[in-house]
PDB file of N, CA and C in Angstrom:
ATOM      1  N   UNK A   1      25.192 -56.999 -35.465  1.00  0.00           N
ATOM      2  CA  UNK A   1      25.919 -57.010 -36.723  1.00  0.00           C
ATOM      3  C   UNK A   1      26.808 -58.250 -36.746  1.00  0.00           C
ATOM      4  N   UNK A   2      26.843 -58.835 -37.790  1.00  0.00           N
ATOM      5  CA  UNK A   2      27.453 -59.992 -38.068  1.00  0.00           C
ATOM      6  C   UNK A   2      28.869 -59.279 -38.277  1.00  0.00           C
ATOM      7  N   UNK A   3      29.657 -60.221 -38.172  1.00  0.00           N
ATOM      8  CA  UNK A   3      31.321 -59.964 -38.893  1.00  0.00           C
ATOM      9  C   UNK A   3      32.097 -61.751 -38.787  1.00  0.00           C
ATOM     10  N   UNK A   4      32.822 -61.205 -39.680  1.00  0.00           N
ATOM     11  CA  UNK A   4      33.591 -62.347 -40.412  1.00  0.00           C
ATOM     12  C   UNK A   4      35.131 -61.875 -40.300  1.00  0.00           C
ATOM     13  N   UNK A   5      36.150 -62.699 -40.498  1.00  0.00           N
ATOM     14  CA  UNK A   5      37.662 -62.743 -40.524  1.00  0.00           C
ATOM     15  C   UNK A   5      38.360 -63.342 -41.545  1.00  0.00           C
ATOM     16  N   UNK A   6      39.100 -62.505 -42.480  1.00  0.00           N
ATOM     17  CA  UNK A   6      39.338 -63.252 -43.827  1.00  0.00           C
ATOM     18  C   UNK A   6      40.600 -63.849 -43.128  1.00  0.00           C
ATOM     19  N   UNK A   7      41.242 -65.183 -43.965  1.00  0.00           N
ATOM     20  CA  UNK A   7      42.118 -65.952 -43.634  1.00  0.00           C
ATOM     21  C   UNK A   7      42.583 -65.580 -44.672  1.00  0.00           C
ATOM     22  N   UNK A   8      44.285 -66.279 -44.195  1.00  0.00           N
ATOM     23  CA  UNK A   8      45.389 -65.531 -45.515  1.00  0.00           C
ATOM     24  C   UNK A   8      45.094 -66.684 -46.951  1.00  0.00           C
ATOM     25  N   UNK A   9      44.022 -67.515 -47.332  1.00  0.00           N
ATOM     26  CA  UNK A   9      43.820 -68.164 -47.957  1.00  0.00           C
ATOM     27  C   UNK A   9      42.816 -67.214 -49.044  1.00  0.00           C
ATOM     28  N   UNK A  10      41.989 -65.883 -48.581  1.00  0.00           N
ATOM     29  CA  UNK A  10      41.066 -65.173 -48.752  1.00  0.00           C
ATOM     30  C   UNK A  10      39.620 -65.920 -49.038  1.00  0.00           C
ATOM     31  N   UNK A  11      39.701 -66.904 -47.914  1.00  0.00           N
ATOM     32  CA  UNK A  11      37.979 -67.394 -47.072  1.00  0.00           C
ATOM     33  C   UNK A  11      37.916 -66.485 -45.859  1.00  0.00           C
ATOM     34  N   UNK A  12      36.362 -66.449 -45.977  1.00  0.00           N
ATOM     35  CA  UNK A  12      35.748 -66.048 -44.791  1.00  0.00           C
ATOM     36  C   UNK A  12      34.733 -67.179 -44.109  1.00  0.00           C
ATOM     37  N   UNK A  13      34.611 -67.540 -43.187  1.00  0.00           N
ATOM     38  CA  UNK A  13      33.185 -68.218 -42.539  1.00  0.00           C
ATOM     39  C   UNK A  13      32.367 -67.399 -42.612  1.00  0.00           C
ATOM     40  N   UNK A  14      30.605 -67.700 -42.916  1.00  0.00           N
ATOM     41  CA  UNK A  14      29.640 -66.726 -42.855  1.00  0.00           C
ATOM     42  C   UNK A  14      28.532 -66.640 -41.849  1.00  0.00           C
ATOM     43  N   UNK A  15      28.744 -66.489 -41.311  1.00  0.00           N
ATOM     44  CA  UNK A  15      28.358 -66.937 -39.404  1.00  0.00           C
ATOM     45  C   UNK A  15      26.615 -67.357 -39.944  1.00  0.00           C
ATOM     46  N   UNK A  16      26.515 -68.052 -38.997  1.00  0.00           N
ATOM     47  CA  UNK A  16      25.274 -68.733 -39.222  1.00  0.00           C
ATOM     48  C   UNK A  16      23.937 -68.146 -39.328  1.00  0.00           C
ATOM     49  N   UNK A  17      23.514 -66.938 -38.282  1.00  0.00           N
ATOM     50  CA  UNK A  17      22.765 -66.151 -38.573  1.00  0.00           C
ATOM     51  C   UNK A  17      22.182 -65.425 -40.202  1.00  0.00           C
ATOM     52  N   UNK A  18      24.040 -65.353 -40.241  1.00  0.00           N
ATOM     53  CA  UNK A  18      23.766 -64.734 -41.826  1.00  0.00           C
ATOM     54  C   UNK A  18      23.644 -65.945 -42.825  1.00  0.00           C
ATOM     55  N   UNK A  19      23.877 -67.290 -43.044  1.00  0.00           N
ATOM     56  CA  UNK A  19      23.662 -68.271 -43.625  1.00  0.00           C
ATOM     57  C   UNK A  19      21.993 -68.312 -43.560  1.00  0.00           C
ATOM     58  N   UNK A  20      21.531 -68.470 -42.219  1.00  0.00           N
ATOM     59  CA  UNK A  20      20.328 -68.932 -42.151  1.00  0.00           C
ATOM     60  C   UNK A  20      19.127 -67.957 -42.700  1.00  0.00           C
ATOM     61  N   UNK A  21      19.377 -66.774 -42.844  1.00  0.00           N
ATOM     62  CA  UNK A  21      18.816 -66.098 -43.328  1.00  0.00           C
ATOM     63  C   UNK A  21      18.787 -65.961 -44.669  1.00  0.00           C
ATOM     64  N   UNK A  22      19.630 -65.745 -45.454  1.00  0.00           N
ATOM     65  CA  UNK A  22      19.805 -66.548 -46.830  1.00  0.00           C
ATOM     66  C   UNK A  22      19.488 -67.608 -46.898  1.00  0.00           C
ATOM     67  N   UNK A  23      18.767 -68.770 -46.325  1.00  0.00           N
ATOM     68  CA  UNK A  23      18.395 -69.993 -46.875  1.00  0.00           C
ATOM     69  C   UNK A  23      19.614 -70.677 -47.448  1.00  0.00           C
ATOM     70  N   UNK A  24      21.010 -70.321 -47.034  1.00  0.00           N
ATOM     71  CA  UNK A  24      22.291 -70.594 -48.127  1.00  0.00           C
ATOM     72  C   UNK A  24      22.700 -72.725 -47.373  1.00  0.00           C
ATOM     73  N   UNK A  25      23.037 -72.998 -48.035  1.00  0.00           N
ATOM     74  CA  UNK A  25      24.070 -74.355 -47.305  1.00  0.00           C
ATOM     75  C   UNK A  25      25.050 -74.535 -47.948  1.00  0.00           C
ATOM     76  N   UNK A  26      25.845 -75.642 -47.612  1.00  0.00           N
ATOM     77  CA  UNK A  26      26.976 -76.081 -47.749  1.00  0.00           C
ATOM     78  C   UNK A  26      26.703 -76.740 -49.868  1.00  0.00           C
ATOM     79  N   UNK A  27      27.619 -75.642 -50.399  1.00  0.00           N
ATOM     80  CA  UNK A  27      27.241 -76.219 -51.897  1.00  0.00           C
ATOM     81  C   UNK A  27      26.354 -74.724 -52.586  1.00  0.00           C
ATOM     82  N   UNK A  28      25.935 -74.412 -52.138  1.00  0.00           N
ATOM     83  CA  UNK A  28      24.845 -73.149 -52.606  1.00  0.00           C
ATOM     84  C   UNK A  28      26.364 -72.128 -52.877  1.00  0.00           C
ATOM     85  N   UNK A  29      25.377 -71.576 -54.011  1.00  0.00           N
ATOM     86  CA  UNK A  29      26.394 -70.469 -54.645  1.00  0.00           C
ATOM     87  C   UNK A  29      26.171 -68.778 -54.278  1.00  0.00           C
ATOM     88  N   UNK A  30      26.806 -68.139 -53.798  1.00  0.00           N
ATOM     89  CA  UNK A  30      26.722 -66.466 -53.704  1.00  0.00           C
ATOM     90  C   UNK A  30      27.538 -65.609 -54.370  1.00  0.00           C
ATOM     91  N   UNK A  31      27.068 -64.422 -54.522  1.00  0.00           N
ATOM     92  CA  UNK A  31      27.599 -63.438 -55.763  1.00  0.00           C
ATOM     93  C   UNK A  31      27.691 -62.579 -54.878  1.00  0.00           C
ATOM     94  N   UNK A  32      28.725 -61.736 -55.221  1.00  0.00           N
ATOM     95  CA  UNK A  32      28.972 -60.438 -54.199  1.00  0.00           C
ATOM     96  C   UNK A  32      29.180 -58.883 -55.849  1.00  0.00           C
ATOM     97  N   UNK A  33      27.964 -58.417 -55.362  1.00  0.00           N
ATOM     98  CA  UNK A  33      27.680 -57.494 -56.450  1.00  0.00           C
ATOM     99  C   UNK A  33      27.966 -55.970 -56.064  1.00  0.00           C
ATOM    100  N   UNK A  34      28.609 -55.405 -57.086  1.00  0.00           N
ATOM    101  CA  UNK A  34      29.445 -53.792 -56.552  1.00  0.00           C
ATOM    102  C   UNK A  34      28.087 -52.865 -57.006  1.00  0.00           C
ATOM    103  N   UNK A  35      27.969 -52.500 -55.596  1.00  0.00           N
ATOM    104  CA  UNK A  35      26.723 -51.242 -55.667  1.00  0.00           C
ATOM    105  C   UNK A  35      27.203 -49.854 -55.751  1.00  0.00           C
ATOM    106  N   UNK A  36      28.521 -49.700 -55.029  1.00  0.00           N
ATOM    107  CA  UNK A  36      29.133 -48.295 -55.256  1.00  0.00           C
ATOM    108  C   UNK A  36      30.857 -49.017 -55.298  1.00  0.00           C
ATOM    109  N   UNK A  37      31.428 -47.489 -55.247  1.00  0.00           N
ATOM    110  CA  UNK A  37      33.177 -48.219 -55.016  1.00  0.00           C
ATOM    111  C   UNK A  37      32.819 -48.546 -54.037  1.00  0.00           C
ATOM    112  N   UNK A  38      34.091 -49.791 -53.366  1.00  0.00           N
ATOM    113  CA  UNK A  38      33.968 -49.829 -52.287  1.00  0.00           C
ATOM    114  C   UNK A  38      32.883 -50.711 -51.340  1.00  0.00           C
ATOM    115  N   UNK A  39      31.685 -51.032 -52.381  1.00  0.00           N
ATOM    116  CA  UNK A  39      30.916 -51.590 -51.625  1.00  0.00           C
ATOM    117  C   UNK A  39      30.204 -52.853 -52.582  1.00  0.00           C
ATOM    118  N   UNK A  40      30.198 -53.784 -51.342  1.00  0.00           N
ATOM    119  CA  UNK A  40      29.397 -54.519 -52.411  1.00  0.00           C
ATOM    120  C   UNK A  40      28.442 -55.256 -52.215  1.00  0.00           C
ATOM    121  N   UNK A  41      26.948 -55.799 -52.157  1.00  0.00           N
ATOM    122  CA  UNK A  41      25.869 -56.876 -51.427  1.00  0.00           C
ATOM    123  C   UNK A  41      26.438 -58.254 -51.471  1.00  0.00           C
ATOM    124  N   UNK A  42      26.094 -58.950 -50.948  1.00  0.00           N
ATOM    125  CA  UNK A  42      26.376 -59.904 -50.917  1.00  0.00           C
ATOM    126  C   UNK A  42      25.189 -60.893 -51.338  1.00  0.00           C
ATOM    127  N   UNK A  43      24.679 -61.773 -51.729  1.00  0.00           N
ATOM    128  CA  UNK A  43      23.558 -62.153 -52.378  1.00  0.00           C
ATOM    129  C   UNK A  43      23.205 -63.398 -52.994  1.00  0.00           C
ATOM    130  N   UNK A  44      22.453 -64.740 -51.963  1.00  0.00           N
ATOM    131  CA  UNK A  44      22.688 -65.814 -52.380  1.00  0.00           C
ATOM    132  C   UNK A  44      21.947 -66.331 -53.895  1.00  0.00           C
ATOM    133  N   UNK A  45      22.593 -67.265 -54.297  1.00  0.00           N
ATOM    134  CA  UNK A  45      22.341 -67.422 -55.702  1.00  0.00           C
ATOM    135  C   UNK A  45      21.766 -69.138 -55.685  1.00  0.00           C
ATOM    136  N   UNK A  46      20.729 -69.073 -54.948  1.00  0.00           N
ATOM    137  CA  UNK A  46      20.551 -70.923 -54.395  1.00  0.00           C
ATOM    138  C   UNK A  46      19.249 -71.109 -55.509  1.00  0.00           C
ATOM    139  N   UNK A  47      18.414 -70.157 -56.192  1.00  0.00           N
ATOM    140  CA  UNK A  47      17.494 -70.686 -57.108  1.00  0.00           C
ATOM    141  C   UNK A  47      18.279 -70.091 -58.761  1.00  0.00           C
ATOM    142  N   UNK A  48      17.371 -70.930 -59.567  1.00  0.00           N
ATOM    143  CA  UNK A  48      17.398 -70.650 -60.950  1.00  0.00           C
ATOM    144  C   UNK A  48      16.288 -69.859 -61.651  1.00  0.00           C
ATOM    145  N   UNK A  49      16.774 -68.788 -62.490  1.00  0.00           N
ATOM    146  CA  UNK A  49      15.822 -67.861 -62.941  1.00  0.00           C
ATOM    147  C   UNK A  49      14.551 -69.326 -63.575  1.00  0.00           C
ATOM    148  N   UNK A  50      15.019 -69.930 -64.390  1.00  0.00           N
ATOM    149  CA  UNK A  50      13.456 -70.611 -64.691  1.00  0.00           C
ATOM    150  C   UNK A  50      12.589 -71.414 -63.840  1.00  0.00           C
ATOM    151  N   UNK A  51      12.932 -70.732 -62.532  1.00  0.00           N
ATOM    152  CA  UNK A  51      11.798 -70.915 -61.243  1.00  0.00           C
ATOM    153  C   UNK A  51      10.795 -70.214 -61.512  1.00  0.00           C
ATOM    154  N   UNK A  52      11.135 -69.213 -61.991  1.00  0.00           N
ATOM    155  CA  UNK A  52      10.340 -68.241 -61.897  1.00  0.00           C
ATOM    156  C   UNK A  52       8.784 -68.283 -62.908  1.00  0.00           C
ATOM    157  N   UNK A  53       9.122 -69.191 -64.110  1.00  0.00           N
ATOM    158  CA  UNK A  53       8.377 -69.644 -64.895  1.00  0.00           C
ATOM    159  C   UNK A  53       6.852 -70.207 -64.405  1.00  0.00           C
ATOM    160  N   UNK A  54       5.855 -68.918 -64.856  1.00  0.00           N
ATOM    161  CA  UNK A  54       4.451 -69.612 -64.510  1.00  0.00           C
ATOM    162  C   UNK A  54       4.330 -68.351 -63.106  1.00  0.00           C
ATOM    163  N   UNK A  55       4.876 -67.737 -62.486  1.00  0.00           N
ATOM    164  CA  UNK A  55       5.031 -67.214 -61.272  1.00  0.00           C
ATOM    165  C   UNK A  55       3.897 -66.258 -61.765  1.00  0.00           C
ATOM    166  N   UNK A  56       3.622 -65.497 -62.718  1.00  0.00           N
ATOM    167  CA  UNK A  56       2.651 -64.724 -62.619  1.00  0.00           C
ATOM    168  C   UNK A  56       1.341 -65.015 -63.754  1.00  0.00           C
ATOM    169  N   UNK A  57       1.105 -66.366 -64.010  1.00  0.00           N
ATOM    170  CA  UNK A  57       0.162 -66.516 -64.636  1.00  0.00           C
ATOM    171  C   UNK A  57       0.233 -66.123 -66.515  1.00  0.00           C
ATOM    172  N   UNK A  58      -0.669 -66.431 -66.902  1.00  0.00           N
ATOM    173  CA  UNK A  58      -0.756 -66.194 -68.301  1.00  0.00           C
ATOM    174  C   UNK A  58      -1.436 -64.534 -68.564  1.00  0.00           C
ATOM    175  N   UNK A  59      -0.631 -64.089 -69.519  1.00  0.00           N
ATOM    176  CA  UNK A  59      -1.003 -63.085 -69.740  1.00  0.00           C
ATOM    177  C   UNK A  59      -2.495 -62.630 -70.335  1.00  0.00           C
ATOM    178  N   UNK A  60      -2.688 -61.626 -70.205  1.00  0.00           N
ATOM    179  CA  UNK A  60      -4.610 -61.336 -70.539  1.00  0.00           C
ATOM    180  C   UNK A  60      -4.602 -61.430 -72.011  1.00  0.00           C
ATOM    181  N   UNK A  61      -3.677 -60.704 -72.407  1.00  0.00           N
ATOM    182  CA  UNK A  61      -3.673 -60.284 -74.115  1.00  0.00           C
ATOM    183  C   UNK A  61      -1.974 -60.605 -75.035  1.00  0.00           C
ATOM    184  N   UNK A  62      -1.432 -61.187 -75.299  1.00  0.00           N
ATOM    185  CA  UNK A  62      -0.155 -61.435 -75.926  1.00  0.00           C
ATOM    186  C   UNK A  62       0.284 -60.041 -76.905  1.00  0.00           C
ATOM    187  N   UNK A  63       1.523 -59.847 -76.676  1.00  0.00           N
ATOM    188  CA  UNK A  63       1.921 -58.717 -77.134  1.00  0.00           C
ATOM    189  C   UNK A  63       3.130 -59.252 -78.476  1.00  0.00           C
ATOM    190  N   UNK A  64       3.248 -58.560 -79.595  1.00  0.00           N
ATOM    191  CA  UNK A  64       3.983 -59.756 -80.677  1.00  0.00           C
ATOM    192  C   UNK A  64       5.248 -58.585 -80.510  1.00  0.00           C
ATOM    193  N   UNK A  65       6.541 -59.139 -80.847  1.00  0.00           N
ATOM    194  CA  UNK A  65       7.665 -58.063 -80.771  1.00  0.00           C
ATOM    195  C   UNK A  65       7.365 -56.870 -81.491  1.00  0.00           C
ATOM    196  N   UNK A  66       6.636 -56.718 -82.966  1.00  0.00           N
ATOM    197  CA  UNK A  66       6.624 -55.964 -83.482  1.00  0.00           C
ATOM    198  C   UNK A  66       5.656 -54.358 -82.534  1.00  0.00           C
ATOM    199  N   UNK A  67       4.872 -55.405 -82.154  1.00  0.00           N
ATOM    200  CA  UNK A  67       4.100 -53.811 -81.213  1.00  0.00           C
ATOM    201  C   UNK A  67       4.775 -53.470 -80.197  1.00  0.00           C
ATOM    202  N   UNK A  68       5.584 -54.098 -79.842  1.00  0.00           N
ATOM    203  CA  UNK A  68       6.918 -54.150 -78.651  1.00  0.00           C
ATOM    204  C   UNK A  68       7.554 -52.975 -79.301  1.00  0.00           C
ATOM    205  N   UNK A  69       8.015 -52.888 -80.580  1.00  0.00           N
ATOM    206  CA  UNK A  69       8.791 -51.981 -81.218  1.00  0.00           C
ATOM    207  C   UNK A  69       8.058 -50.494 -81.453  1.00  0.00           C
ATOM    208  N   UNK A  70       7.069 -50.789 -82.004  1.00  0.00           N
ATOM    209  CA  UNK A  70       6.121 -49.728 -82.174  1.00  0.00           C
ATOM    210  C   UNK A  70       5.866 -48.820 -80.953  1.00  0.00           C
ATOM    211  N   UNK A  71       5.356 -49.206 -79.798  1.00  0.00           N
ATOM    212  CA  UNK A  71       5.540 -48.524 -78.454  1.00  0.00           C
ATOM    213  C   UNK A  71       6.223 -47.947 -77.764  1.00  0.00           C
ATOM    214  N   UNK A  72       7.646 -48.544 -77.980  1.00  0.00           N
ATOM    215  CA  UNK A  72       9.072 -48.042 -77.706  1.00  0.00           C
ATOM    216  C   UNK A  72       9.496 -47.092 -78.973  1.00  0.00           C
ATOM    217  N   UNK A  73       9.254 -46.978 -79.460  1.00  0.00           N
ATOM    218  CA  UNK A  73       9.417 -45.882 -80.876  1.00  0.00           C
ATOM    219  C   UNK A  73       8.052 -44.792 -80.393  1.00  0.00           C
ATOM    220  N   UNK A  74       7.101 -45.389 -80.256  1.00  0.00           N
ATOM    221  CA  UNK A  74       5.934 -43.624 -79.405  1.00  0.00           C
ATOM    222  C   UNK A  74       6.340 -43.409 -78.809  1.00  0.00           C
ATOM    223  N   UNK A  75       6.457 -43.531 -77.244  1.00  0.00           N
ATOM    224  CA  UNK A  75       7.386 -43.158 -76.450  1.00  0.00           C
ATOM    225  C   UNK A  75       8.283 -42.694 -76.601  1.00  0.00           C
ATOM    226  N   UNK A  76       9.394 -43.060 -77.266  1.00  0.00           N
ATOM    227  CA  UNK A  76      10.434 -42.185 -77.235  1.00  0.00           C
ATOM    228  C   UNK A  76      10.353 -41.088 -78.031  1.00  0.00           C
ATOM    229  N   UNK A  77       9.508 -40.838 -78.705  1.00  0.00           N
ATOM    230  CA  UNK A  77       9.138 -39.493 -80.079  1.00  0.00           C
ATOM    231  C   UNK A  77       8.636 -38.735 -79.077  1.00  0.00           C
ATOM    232  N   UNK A  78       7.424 -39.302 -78.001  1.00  0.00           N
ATOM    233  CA  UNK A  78       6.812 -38.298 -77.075  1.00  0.00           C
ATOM    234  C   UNK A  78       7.755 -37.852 -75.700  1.00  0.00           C
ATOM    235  N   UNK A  79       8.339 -38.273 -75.526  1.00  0.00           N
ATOM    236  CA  UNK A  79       9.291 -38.100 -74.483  1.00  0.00           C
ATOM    237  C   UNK A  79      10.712 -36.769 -75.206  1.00  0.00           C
ATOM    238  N   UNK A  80      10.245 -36.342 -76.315  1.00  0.00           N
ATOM    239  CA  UNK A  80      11.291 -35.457 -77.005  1.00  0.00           C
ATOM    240  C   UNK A  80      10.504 -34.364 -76.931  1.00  0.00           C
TER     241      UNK A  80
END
């Protein structure tokens, strides 16, 4: 288990193990996200969502918002 020591500045060092595993460096950004009280992940933030662009290919059939709406309106009538 890793551990860290907050300074009265409220930094911590993030011991290297845990850096290196995150892929994190010097400049890279992390978010510390509340999962319950009391608790929270910690979670590096070193890519940009429009990485993600192209990641799963082109779709088979294009869907237009309006049938987007239509589906979510069956569903929820059948789910009653």
């Amino acid at each position: 288990m890793a551990t860290a020591t907050l300074t009265s500045k409220g930094q911590i060092t993030i011991p290297v193990g845990v850096r290196n595993d995150l892929k994190v460096e010097t400049g890279d950004r992390v978010e510390f996200i509340q999962i319950a009280p009391g608790r929270y992940e910690f979670v590096a933030v070193t890519h940009s969502i429009n990485e993600l662009k192209g990641m799963f290919g082109k779709p088979a059939k294009t869907v237009s918002v309006e049938d987007m709406n239509n589906a979510i309106v069956q569903r929820g009538a059948s789910a009653r």
